[in-house]
C-alpha atoms as a PDB file:
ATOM      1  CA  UNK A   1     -63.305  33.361  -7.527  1.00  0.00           C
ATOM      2  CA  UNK A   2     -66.101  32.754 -10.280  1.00  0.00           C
ATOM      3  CA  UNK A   3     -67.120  35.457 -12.607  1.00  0.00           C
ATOM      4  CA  UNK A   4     -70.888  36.472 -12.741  1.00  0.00           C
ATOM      5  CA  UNK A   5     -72.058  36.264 -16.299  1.00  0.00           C
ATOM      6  CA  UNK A   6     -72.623  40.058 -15.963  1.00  0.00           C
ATOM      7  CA  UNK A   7     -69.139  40.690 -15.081  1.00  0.00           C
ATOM      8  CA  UNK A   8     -67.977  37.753 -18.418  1.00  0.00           C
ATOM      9  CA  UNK A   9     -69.933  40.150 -20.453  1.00  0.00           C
ATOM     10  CA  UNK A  10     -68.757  43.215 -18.841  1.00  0.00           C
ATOM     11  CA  UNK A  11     -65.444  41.865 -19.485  1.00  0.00           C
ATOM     12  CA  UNK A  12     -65.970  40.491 -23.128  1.00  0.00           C
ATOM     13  CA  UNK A  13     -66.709  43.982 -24.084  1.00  0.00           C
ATOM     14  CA  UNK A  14     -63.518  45.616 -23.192  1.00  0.00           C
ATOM     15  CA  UNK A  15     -61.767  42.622 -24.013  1.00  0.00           C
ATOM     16  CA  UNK A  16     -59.761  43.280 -21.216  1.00  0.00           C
ATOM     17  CA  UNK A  17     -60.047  40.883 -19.536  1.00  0.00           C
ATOM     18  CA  UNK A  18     -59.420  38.128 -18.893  1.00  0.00           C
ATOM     19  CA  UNK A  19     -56.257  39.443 -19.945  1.00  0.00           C
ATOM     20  CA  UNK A  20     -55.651  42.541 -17.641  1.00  0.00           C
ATOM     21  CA  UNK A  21     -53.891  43.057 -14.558  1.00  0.00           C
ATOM     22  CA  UNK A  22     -53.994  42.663 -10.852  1.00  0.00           C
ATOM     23  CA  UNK A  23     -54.352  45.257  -8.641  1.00  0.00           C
ATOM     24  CA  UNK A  24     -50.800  45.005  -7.547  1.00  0.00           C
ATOM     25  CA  UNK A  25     -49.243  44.374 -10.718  1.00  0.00           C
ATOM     26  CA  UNK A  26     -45.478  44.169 -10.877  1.00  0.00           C
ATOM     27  CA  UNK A  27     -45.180  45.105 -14.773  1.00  0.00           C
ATOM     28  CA  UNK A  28     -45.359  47.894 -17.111  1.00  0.00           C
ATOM     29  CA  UNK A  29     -47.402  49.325 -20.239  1.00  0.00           C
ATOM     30  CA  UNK A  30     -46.238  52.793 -21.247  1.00  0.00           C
ATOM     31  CA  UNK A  31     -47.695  56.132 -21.605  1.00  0.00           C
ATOM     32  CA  UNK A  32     -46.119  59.424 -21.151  1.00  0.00           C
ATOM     33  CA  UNK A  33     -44.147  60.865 -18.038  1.00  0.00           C
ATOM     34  CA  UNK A  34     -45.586  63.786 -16.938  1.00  0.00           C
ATOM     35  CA  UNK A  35     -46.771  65.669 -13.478  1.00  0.00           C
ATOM     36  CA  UNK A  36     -49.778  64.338 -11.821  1.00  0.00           C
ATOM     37  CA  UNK A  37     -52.676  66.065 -13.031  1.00  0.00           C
ATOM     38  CA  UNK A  38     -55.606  67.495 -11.166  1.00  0.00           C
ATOM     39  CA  UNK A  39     -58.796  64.802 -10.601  1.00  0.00           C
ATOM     40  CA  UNK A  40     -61.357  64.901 -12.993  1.00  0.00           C
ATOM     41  CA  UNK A  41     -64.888  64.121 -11.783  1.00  0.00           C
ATOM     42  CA  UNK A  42     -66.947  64.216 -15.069  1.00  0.00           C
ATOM     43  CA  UNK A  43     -66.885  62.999 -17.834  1.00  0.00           C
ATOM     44  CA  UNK A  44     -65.938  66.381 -20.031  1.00  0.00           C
ATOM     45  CA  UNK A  45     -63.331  66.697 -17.481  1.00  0.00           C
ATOM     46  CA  UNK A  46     -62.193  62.934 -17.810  1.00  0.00           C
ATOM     47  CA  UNK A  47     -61.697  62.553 -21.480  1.00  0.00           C
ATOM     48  CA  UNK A  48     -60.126  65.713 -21.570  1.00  0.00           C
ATOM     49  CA  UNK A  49     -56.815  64.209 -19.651  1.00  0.00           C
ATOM     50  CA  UNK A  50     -54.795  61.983 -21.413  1.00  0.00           C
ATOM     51  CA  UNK A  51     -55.630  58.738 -19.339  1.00  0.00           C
ATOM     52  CA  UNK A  52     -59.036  58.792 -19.505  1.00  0.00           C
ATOM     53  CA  UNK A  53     -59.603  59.359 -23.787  1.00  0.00           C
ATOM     54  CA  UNK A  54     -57.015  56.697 -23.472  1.00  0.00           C
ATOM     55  CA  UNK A  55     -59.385  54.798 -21.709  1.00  0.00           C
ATOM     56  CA  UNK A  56     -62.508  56.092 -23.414  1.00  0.00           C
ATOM     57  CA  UNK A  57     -60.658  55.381 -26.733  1.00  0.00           C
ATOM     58  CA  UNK A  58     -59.650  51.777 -25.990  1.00  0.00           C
ATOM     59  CA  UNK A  59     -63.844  50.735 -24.722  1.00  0.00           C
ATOM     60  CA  UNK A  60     -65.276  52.540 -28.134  1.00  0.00           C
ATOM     61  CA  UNK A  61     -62.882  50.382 -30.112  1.00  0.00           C
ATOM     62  CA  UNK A  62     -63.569  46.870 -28.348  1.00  0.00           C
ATOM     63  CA  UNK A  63     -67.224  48.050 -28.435  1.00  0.00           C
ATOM     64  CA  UNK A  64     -67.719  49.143 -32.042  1.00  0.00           C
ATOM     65  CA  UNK A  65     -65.388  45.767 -33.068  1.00  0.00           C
ATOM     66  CA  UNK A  66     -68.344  43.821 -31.308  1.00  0.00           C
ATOM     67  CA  UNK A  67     -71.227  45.725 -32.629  1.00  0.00           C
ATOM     68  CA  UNK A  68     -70.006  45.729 -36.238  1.00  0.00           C
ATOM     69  CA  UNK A  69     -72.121  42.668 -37.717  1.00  0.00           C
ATOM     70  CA  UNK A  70     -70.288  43.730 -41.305  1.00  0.00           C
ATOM     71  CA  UNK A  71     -67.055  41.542 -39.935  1.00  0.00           C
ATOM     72  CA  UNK A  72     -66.252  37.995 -39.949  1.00  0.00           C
ATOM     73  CA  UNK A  73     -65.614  36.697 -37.087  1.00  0.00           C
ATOM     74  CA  UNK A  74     -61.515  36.468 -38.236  1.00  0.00           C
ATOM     75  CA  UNK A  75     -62.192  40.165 -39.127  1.00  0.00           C
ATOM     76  CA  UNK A  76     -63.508  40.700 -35.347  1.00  0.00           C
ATOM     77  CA  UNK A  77     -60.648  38.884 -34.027  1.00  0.00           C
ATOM     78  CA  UNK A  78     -57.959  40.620 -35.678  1.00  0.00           C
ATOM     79  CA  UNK A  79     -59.446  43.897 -34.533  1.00  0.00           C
ATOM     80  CA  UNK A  80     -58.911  42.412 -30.933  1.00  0.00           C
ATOM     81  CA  UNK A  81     -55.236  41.869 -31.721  1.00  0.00           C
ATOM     82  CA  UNK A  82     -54.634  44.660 -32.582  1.00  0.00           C
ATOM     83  CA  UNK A  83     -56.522  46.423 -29.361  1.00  0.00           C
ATOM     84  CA  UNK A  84     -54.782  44.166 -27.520  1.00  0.00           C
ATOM     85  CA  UNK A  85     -51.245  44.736 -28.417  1.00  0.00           C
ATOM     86  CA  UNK A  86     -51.752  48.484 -28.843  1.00  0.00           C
ATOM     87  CA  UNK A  87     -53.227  48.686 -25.793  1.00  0.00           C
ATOM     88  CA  UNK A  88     -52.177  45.591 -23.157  1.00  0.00           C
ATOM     89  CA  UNK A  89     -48.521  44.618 -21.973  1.00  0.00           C
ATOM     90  CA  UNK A  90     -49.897  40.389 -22.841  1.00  0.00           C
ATOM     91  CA  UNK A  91     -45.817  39.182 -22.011  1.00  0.00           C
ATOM     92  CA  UNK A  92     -45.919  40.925 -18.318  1.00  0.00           C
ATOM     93  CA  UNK A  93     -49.881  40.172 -18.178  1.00  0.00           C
ATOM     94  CA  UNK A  94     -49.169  36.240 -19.121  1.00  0.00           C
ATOM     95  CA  UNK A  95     -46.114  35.901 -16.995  1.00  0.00           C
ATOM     96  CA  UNK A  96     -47.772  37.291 -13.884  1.00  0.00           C
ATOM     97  CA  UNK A  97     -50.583  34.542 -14.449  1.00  0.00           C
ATOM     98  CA  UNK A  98     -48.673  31.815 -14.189  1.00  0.00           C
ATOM     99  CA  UNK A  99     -46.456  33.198 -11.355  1.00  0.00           C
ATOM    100  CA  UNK A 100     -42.832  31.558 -10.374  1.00  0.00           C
ATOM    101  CA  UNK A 101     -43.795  28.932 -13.001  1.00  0.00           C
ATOM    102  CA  UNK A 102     -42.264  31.348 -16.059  1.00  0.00           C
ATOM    103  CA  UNK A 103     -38.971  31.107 -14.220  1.00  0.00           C
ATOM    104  CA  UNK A 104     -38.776  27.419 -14.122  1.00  0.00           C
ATOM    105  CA  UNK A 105     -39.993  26.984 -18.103  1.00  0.00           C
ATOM    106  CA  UNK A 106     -37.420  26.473 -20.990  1.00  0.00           C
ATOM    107  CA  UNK A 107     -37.882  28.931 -23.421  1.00  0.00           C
ATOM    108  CA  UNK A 108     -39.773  26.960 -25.600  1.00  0.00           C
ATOM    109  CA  UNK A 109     -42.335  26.318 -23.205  1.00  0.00           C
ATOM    110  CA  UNK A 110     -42.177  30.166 -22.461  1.00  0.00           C
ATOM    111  CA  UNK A 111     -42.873  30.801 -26.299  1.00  0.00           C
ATOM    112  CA  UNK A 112     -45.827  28.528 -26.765  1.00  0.00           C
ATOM    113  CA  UNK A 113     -47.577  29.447 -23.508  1.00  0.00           C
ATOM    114  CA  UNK A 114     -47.157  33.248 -24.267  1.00  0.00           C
ATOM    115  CA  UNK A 115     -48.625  32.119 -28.218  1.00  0.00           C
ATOM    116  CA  UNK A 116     -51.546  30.038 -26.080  1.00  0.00           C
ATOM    117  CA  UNK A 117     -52.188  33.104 -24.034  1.00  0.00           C
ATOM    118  CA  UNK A 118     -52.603  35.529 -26.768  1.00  0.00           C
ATOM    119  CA  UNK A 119     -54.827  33.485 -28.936  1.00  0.00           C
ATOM    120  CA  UNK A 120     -57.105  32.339 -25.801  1.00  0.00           C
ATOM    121  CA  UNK A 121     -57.309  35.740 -24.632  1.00  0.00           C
ATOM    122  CA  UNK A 122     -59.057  36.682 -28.175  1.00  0.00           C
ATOM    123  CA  UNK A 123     -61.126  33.301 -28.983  1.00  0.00           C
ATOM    124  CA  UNK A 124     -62.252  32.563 -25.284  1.00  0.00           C
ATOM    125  CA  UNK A 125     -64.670  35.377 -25.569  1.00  0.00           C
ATOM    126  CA  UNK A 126     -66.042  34.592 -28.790  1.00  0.00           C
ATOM    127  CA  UNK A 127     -68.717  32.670 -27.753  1.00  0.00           C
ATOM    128  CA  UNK A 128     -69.600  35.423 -25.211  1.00  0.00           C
ATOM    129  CA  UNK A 129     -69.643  38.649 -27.894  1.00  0.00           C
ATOM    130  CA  UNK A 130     -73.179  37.303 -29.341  1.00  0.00           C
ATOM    131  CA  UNK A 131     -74.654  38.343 -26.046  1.00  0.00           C
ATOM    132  CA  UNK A 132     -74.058  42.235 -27.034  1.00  0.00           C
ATOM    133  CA  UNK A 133     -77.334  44.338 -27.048  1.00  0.00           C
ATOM    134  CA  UNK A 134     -76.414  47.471 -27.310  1.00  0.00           C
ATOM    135  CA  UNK A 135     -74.602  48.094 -23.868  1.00  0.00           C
ATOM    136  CA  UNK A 136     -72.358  51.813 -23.674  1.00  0.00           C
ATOM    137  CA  UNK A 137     -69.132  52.429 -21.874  1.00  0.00           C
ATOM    138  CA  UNK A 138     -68.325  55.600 -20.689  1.00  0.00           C
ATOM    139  CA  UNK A 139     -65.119  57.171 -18.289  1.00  0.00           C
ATOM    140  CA  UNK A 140     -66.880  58.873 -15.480  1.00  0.00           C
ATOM    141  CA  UNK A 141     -63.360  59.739 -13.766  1.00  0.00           C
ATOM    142  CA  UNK A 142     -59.814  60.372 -13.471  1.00  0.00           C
ATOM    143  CA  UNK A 143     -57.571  60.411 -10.016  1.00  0.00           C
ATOM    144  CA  UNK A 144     -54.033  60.230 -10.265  1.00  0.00           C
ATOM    145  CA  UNK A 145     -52.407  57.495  -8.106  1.00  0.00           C
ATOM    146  CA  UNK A 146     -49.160  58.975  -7.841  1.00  0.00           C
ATOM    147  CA  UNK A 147     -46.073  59.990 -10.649  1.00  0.00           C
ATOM    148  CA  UNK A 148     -46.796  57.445 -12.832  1.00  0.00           C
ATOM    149  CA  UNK A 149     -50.222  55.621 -11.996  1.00  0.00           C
ATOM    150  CA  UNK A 150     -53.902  57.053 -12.949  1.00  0.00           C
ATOM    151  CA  UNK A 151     -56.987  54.965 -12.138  1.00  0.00           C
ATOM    152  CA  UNK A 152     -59.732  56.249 -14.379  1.00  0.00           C
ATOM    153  CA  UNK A 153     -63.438  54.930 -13.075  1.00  0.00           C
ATOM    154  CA  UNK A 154     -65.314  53.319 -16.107  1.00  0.00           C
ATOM    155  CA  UNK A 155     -68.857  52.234 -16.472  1.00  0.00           C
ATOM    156  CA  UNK A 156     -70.589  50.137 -18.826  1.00  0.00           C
ATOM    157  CA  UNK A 157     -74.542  50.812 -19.120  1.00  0.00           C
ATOM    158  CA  UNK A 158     -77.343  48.303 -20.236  1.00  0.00           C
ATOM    159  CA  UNK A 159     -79.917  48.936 -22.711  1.00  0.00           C
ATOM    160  CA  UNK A 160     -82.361  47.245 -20.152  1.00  0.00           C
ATOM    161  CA  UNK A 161     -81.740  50.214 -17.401  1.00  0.00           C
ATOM    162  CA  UNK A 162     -80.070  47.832 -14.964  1.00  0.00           C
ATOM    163  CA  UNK A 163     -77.504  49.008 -12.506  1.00  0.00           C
ATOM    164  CA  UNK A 164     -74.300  50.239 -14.517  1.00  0.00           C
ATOM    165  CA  UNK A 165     -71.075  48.140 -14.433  1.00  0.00           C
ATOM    166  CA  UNK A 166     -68.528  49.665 -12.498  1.00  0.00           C
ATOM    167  CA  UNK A 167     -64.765  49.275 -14.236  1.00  0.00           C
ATOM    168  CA  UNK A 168     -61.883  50.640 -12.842  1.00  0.00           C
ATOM    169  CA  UNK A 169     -58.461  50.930 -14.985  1.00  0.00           C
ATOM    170  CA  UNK A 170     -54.829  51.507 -13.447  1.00  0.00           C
ATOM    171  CA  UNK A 171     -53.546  53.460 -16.253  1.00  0.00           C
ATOM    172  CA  UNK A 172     -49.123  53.660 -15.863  1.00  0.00           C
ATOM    173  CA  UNK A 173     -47.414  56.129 -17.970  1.00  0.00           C
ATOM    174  CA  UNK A 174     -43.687  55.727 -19.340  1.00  0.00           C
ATOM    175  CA  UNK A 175     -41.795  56.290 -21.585  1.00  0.00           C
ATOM    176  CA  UNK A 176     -43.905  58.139 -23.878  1.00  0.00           C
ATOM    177  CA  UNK A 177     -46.172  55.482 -23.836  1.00  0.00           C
ATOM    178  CA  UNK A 178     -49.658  54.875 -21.969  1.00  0.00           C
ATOM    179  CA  UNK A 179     -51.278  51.616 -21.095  1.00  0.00           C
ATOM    180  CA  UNK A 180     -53.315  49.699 -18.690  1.00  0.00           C
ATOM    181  CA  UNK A 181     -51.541  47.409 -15.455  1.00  0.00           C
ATOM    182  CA  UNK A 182     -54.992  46.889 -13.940  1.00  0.00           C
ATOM    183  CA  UNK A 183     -58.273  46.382 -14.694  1.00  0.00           C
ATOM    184  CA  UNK A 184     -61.064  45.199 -11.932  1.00  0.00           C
ATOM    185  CA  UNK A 185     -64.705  44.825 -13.008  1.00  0.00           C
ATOM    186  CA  UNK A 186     -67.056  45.216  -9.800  1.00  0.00           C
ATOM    187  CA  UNK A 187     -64.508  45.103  -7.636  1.00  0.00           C
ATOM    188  CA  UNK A 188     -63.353  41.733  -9.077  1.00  0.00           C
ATOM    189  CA  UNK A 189     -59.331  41.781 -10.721  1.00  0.00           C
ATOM    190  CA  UNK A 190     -59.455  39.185 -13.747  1.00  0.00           C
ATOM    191  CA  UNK A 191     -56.303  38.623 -14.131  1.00  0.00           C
ATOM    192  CA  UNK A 192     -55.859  37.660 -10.279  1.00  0.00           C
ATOM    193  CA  UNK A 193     -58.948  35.187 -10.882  1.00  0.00           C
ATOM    194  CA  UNK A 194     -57.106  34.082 -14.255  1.00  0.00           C
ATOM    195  CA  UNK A 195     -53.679  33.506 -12.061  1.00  0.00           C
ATOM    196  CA  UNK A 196     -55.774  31.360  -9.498  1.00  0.00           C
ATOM    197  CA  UNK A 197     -57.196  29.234 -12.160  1.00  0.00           C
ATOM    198  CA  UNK A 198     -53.516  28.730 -13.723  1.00  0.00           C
ATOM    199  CA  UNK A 199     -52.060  28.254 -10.362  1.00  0.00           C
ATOM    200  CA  UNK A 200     -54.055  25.249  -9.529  1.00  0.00           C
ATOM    201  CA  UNK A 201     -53.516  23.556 -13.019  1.00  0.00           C
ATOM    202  CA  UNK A 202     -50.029  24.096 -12.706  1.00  0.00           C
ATOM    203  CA  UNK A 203     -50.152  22.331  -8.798  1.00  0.00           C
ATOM    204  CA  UNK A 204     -52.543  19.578 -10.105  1.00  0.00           C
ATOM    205  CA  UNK A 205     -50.009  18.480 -12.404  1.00  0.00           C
ATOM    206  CA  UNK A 206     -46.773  17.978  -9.953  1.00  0.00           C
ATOM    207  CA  UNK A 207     -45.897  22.132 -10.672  1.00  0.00           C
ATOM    208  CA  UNK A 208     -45.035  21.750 -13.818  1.00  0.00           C
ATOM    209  CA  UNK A 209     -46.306  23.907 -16.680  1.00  0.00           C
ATOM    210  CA  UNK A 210     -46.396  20.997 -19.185  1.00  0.00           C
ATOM    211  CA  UNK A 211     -50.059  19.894 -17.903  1.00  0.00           C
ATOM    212  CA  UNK A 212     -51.364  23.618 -18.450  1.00  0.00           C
ATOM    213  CA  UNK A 213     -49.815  24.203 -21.869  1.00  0.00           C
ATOM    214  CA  UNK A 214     -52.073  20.861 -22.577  1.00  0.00           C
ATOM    215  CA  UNK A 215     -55.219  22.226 -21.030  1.00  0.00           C
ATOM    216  CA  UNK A 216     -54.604  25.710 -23.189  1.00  0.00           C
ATOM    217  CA  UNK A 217     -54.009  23.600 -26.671  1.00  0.00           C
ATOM    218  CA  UNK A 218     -57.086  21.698 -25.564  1.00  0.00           C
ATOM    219  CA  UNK A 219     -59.278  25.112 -25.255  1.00  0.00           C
ATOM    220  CA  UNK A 220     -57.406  26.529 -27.965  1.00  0.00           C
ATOM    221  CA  UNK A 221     -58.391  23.533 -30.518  1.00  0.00           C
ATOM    222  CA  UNK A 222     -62.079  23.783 -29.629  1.00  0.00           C
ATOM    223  CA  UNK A 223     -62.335  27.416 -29.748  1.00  0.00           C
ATOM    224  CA  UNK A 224     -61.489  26.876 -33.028  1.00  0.00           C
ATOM    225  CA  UNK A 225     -63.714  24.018 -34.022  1.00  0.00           C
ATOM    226  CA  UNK A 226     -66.465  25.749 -32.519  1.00  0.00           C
END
């Protein structure tokens, strides 16, 4: 399934994208065990529990990395790094994309694709991030899932008064350690859409992961040129 270029952007601005989970999502990033705690249906109420200033926290970083026209774009991408591997599990998130085919890989293949991964997930969206005009995000609400899982209801707004994006985050805690498994913009999981696209590479070439690592060097090499 094809992205609308409201839901790239949507996306682009969280960063999260591309790079976060399925709705079903058989992996971890931490946060804190603790007993389930009441809904929240405001946003006072939200960002008052721990998964939703989590949540809160992690879109006023990827926005204000965006908006900052001070940085470079290296400067801009190493803020996204760091976002990303404060915030996102990328070896679960990159080995559910590719499916069974992580299991089959020698570990060097396994070390370049998860180096591939991580660098698309950051440059991909470069070209996108120029598109920024001024959009807000704000956590709306909180509803614990069960022991461990939150899902905390997000929403992007645009400076032209359009319809709100709606973004919903699977928030897992563990470990004294909080994260996101899943992230679905208008309904739509990206990393399920990312595993599709992978998944049909991968078949194209015989299953074998060689012919995607060459596609990813490929998009790598001109994000870079570019």
């Amino acid at each position: 399934m094809a992205l609308s270029a409201r839901q790239t952007l949507s996306a682009s601005l969280l960063s999260v994208m591309l790079t976060t989970m399925p709705v079903v999502m058989p992996a971890f990033v931490f946060a804190a065990d603790a007993p389930s705690a009441p809904a929240a249906k405001t946003h006072d109420e939200a960002v008052k529990q721990p998964a939703g200033k989590f949540v809160q926290d992690l879109g006023d970083s990827a926005i204000h990395a965006i908006a900052d026209k001070t940085l470079t774009v290296e400067q801009r991408n190493d803020k996204f790094r760091n976002i990303l591997r404060n915030s996102f599990d990328l070896q679960t998130i990159g080995r559910y994309v590719i499916g069974r085919s992580w299991n089959s890989a020698t570990p060097e293949q396994q070390k370049e694709y998860m180096s591939l991964f991580q660098e698309l997930v950051i440059k991909s969206y470069g070209d996108k991030l120029s598109l920024y005009t001024g959009e807000g995000f704000t956590v709306i609400a909180v509803r614990p899932e069960d022991e461990r899982d939150t899902i905390v209801n997000s929403q992007i707004t645009h400076p032209d008064g359009s319809e709100p994006t709606a973004i919903d985050w699977r928030i897992r805690t563990r470990d004294g350690k909080m994260g996101v498994i899943d992230v679905v913009v208008e309904g739509v999981s990206l990393s399920v859409t990312q595993r599709q696209e992978y998944t049909a590479v991968i078949q194209r070439n015989g299953g074998q992961l060689d012919g995607l690592l060459e596609q990813m060097r490929q998009q790598l090499n001109g994000a870079q040129k570019g």
